[in-house]
N, C-alpha and C. Protein backbone atom coordinates (compact mmCIF):
# COMPACT_ATOMS: atom_id res chain seq x y z
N UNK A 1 -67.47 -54.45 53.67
CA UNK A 1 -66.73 -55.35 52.81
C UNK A 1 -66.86 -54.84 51.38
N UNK A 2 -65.95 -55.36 50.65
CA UNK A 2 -65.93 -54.84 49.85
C UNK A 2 -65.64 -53.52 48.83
N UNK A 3 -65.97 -52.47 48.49
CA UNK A 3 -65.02 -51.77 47.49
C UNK A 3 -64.34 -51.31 45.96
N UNK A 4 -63.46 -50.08 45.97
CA UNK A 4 -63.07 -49.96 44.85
C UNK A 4 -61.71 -50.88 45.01
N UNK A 5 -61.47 -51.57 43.71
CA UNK A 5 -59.87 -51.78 43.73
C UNK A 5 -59.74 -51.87 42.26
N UNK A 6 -57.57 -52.09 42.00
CA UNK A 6 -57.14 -51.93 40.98
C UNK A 6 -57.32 -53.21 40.44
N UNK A 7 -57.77 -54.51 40.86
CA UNK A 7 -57.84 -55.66 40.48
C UNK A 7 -58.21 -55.84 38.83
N UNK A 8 -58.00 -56.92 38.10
CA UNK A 8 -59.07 -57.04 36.81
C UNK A 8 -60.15 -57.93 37.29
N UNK A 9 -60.80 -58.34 36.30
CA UNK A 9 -62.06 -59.21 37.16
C UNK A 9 -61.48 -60.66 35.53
N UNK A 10 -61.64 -61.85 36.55
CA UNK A 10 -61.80 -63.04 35.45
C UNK A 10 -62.98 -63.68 35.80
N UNK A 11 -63.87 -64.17 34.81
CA UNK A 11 -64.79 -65.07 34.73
C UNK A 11 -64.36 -66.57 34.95
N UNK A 12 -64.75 -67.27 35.10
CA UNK A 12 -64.26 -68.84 35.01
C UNK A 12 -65.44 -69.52 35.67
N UNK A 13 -66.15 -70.34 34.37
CA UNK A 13 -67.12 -71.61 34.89
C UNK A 13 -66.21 -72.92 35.46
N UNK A 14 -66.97 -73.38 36.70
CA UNK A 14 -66.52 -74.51 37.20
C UNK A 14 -67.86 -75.42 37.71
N UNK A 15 -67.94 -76.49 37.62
CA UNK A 15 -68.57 -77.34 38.14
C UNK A 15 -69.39 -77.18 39.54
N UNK A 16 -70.81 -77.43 40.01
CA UNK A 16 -71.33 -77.13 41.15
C UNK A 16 -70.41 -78.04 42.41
N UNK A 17 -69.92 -78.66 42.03
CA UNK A 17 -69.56 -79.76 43.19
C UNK A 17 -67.94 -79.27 43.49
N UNK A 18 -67.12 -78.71 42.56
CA UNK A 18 -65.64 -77.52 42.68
C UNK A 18 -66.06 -76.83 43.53
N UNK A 19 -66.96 -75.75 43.24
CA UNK A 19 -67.59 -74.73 43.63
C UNK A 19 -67.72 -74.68 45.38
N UNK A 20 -68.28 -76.15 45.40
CA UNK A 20 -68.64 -76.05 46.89
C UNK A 20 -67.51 -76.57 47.57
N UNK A 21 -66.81 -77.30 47.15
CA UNK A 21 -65.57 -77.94 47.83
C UNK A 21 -64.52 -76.15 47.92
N UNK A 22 -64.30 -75.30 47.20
CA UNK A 22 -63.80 -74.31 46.73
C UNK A 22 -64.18 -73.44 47.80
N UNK A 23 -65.70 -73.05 48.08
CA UNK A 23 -66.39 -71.92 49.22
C UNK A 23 -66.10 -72.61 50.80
N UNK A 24 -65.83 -74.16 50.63
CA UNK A 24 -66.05 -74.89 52.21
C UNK A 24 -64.39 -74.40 52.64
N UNK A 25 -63.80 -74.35 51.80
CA UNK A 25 -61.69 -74.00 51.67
C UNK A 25 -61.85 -72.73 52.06
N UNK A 26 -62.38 -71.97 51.17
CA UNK A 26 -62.65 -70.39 51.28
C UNK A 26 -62.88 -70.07 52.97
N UNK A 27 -64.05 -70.68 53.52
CA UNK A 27 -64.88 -69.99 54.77
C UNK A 27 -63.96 -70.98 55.60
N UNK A 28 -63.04 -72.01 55.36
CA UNK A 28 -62.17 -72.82 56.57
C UNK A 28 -61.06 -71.67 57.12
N UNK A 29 -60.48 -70.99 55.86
CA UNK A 29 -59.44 -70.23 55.94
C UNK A 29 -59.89 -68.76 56.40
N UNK A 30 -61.46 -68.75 56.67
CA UNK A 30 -61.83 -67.47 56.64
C UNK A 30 -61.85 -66.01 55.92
N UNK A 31 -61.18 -66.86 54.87
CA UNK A 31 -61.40 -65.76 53.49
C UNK A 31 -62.26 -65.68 52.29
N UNK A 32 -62.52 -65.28 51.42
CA UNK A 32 -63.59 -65.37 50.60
C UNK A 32 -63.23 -65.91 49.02
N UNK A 33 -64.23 -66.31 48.72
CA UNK A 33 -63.75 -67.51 47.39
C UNK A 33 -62.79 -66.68 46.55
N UNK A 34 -63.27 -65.32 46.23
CA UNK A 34 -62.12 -64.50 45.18
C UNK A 34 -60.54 -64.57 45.98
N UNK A 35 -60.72 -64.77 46.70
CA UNK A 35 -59.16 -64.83 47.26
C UNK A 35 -58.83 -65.75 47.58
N UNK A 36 -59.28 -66.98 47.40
CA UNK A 36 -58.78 -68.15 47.26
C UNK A 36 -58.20 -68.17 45.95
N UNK A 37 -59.07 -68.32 44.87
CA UNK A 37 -58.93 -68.33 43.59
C UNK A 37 -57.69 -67.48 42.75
N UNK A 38 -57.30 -66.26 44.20
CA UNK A 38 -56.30 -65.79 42.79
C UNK A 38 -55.06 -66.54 43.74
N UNK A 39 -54.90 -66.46 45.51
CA UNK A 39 -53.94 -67.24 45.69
C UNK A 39 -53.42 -68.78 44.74
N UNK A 40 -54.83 -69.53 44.75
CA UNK A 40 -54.31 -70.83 43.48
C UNK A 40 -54.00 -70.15 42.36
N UNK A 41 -54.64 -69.29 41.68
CA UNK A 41 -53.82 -68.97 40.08
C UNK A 41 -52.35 -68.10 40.39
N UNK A 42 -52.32 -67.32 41.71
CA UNK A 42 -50.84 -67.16 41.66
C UNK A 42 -50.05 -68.03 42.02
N UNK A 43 -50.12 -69.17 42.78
CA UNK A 43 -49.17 -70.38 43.02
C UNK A 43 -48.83 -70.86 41.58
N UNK A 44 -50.07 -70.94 41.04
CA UNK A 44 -49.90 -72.09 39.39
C UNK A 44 -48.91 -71.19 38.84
N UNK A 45 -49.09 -70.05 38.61
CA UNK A 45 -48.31 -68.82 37.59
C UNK A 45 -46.66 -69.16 37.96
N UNK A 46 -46.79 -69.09 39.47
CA UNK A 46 -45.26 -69.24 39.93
C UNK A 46 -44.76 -70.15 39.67
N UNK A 47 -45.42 -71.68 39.93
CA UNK A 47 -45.20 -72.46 39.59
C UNK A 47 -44.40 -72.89 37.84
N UNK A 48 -45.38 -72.42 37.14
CA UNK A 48 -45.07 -72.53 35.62
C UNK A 48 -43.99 -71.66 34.94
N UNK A 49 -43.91 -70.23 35.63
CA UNK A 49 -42.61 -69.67 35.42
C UNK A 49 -41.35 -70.65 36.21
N UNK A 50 -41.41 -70.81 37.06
CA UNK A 50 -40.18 -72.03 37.45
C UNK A 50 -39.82 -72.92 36.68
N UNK A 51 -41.33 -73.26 35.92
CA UNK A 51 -40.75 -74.91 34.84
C UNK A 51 -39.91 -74.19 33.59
N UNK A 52 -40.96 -73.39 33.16
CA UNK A 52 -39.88 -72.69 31.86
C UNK A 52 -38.56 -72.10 32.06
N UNK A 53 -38.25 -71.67 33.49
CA UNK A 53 -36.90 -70.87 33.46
C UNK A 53 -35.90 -72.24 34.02
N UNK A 54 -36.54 -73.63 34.21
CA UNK A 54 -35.40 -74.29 34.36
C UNK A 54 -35.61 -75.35 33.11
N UNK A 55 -36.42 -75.14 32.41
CA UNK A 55 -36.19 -75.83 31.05
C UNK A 55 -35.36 -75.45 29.99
């Protein structure tokens, strides 16, 4: 597991009790918390480009 990749790396503090609700999502889906985390920030991204291009 694990590796080189082209990724960037983001930091982000969250709360212990996120965190665990966040890893229990992670290991349901059988994937690992970093890839949870960018699937939600790429939904939000998509999301927010939609609001501005129909505003």
């Amino acid at each position: 597991m694990g590796g080189k990749t082209d990724l960037d790396r983001v930091v982000a503090y969250v709360p212990p009790e996120l965190k665990r609700e966040l890893e229990e999502w992670a290991q349901a889906e059988e994937r690992s918390l970093s890839w949870l985390v960018a699937k939600l920030v790429d939904k939000a991204l998509k999301e927010r480009r939609e609001q501005q291009n129909s505003a």
